[in-house]
Every structure is written in structure tokens, then in C-alpha cells.
C-alpha atoms as a PDB file:
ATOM      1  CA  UNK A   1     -78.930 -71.595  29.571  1.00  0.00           C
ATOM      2  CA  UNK A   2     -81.506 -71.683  27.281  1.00  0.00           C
ATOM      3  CA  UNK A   3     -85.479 -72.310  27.773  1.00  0.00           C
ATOM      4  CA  UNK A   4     -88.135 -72.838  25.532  1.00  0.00           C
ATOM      5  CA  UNK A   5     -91.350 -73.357  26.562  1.00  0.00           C
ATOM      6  CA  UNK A   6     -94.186 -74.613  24.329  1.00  0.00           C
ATOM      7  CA  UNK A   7     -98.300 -74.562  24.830  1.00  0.00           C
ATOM      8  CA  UNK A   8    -101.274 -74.988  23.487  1.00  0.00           C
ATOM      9  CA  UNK A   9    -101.534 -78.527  22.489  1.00  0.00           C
ATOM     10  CA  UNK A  10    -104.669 -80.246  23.176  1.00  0.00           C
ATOM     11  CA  UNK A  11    -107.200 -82.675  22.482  1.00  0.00           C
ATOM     12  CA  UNK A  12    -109.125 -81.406  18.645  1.00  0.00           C
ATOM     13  CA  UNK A  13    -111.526 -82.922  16.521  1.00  0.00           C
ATOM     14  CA  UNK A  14    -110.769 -83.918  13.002  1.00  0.00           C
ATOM     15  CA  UNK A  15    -111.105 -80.685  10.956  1.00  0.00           C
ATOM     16  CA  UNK A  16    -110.307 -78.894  14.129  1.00  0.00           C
ATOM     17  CA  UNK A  17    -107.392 -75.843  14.493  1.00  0.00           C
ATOM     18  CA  UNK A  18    -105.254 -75.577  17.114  1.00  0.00           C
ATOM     19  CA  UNK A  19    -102.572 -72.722  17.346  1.00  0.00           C
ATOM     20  CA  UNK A  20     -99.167 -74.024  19.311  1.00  0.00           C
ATOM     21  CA  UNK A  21     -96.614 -71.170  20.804  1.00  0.00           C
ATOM     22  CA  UNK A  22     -92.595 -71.568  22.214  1.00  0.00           C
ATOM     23  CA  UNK A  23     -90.911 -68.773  23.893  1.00  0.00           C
ATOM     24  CA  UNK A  24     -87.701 -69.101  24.386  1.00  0.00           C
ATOM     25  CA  UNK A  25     -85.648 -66.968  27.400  1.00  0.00           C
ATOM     26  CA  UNK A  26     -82.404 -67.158  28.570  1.00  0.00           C
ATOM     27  CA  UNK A  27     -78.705 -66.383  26.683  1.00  0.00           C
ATOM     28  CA  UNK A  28     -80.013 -65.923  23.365  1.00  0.00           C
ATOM     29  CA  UNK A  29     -78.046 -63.393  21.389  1.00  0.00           C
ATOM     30  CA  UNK A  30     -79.683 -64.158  17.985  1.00  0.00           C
ATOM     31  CA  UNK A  31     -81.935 -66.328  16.652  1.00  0.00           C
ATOM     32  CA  UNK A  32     -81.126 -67.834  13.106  1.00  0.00           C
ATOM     33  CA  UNK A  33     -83.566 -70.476  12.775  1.00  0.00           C
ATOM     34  CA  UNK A  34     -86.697 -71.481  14.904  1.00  0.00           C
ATOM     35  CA  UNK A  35     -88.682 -74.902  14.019  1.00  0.00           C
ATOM     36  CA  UNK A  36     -91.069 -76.985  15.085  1.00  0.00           C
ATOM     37  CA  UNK A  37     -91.001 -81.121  14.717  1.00  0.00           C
ATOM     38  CA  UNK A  38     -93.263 -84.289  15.752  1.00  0.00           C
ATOM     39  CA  UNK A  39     -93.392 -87.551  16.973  1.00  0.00           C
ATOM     40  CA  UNK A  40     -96.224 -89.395  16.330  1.00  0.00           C
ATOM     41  CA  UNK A  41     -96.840 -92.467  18.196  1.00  0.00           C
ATOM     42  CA  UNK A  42     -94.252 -95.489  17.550  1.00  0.00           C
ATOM     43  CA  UNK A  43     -92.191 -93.251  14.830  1.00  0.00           C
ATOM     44  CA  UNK A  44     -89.714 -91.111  14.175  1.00  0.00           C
ATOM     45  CA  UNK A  45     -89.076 -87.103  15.035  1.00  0.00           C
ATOM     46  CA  UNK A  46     -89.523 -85.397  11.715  1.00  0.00           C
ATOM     47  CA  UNK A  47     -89.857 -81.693  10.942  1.00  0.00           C
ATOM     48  CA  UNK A  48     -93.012 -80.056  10.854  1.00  0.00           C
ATOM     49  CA  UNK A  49     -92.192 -76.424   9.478  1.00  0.00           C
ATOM     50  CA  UNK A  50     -89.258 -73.523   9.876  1.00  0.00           C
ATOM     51  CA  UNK A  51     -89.005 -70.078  10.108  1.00  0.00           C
ATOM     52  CA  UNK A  52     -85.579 -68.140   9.111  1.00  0.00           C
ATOM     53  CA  UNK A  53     -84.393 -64.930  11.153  1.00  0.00           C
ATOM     54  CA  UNK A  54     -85.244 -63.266   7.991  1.00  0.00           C
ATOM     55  CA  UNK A  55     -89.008 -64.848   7.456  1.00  0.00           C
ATOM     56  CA  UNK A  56     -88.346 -67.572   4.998  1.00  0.00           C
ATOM     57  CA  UNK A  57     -90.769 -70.215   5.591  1.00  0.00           C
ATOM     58  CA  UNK A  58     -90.415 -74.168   4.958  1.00  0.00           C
ATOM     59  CA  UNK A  59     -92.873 -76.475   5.510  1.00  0.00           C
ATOM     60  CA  UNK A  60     -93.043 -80.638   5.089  1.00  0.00           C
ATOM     61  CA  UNK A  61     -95.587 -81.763   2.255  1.00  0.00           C
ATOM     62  CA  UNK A  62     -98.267 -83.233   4.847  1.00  0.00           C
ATOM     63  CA  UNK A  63     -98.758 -79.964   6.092  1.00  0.00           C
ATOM     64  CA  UNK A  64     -98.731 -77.567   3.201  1.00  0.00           C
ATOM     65  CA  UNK A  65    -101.953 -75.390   2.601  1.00  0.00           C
ATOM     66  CA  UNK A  66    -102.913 -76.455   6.542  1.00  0.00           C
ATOM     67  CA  UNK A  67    -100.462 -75.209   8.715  1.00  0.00           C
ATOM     68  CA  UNK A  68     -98.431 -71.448   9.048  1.00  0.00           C
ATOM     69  CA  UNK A  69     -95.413 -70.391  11.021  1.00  0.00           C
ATOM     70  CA  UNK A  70     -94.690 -67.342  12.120  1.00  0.00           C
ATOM     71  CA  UNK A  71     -92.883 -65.553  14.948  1.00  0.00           C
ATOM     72  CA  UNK A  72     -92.558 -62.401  17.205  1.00  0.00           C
ATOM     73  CA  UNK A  73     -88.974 -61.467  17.308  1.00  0.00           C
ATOM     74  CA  UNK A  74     -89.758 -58.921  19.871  1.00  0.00           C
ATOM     75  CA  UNK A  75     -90.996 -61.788  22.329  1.00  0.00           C
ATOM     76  CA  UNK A  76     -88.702 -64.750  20.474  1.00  0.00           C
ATOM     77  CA  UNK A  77     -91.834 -66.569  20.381  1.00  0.00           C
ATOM     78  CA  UNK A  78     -92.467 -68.649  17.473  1.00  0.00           C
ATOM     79  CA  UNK A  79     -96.197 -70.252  16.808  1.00  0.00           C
ATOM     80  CA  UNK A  80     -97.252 -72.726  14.675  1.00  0.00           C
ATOM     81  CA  UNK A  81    -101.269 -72.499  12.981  1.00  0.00           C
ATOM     82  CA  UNK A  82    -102.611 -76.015  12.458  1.00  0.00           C
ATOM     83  CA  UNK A  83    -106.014 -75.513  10.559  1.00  0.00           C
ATOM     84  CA  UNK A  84    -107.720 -78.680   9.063  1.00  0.00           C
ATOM     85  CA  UNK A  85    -106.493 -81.366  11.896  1.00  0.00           C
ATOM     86  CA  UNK A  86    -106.184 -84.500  11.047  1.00  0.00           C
ATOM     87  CA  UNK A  87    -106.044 -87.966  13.345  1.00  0.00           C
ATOM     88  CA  UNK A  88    -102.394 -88.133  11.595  1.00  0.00           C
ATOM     89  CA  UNK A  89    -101.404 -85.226  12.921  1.00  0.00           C
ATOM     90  CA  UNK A  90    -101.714 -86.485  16.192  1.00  0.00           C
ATOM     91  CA  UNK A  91     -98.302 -86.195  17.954  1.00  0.00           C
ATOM     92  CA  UNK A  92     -95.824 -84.598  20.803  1.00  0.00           C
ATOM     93  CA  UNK A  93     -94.588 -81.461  18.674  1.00  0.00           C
ATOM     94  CA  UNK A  94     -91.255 -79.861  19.978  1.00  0.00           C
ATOM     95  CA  UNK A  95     -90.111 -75.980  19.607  1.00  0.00           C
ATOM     96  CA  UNK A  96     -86.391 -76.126  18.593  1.00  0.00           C
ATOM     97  CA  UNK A  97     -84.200 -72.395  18.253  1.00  0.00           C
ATOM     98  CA  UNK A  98     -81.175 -72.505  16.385  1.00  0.00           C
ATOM     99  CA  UNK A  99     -79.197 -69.295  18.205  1.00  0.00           C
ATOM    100  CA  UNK A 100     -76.321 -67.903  18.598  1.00  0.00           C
ATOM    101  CA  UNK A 101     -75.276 -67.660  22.183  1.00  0.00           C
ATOM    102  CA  UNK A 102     -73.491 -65.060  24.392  1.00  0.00           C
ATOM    103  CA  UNK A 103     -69.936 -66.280  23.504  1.00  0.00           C
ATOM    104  CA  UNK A 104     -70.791 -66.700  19.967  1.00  0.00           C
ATOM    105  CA  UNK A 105     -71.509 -69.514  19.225  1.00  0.00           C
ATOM    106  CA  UNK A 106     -74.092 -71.585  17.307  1.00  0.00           C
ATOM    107  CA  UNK A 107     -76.042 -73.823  19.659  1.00  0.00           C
ATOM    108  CA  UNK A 108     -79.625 -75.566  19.464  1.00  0.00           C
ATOM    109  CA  UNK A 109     -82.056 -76.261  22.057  1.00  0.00           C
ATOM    110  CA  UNK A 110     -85.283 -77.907  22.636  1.00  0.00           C
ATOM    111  CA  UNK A 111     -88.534 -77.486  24.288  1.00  0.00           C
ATOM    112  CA  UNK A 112     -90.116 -80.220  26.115  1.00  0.00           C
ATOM    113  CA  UNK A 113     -92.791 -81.189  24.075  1.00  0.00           C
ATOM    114  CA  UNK A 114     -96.600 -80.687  23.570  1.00  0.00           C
ATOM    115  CA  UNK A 115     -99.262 -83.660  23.145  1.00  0.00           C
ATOM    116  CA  UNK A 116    -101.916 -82.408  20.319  1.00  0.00           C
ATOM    117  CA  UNK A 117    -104.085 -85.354  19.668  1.00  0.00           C
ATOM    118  CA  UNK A 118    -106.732 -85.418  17.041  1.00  0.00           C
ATOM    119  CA  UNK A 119    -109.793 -87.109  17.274  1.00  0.00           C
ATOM    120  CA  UNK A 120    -113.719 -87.692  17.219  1.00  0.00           C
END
């Protein structure tokens, strides 16, 4: 069993930052990949931004230049920076860990969502 548990979400002006964090506990023997995704209102999940066991960094266009990932291995915590919010960025965004479990193999697992919503 795997948990992740996200925070930090919130109500934010336009312009406004808001800094998101997932820990994730349980059978974890490894962590290859950890990511975060959205879903704005009426759409699709998409992905927001990953972060590599080794620090390589992706990011979707919309958020380039505004938001940074990064993690604490030592904690398997992963955050996610948003700087420059705007109302489109409003959304539930979910922590996802791609590990490798106790018997070895290669599971994912999902957090249960945080509500940022961005507006005046």
C-alpha cells in the first residue's frame, strides 16, 4: 500500500503563487518518476510537470517560465511552485509516483487531489 498525500491548494488571486506538496509513505522501494497533473473544470486530466529519480525536469508549455518541480528524496515529497497564477490554472491537481514496490515491481499511484482555484 501506497499513500500520497497532497496540500496546499487554495483559493489565489490572478498573479498569485501558490506552492503544492505530496508525500508519499508506504511500500515504496524506489521512486523513478514523480508528477503532478490537472483537471480543470469540464476537461480532461493532463500533465502539469515531472520530475525523474535523477532530477530531469519536464514541464507542459502553459506552464513553462511559471511553475518549478522539485523534490526531497529524503522525505519522498515532491512540490510543485506555481508563480504567476492564472484563472486557467484553476483546477484539482493530483500527485502521481511512479515506484518500484517491495516485490519489484513497477506500480503507479495517485493522490487524491487538491482544488487550487484562481481568481479576483
Amino acid at each position: 500500500q501506497v499513500q500520497l498525500v497532497e496540500s496546499g491548494g487554495s483559493l489565489v488571486q490572478p498573479g498569485g503563487s501558490l506552492r503544492l506538496s505530496c508525500a508519499a509513505s508506504g511500500s515504496i522501494f524506489g521512486i523513478y518518476t514523480m508528477a503532478w497533473y490537472r483537471q480543470p473544470p469540464g476537461k480532461q486530466r493532463e500533465l502539469v510537470a515531472t520530475i525523474t529519480d535523477g532530477g530531469s525536469r519536464n514541464y507542459a508549455d502553459s506552464v513553462k517560465g511559471r511553475f518549478t518541480i522539485s523534490k526531497d528524496d529524503d522525505k519522498n515529497t515532491a512540490y510543485l511552485q506555481m508563480n504567476s497564477l492564472k484563472p486557467e490554472d484553476t483546477a484539482v491537481y493530483y500527485c502521481n509516483v511512479d515506484y518500484r514496490s517491495r516485490t519489484g515491481f513497477r506500480l503507479r499511484s495517485w493522490g487524491q487531489g487538491t482544488q487550487v482555484t484562481v481568481s479576483s
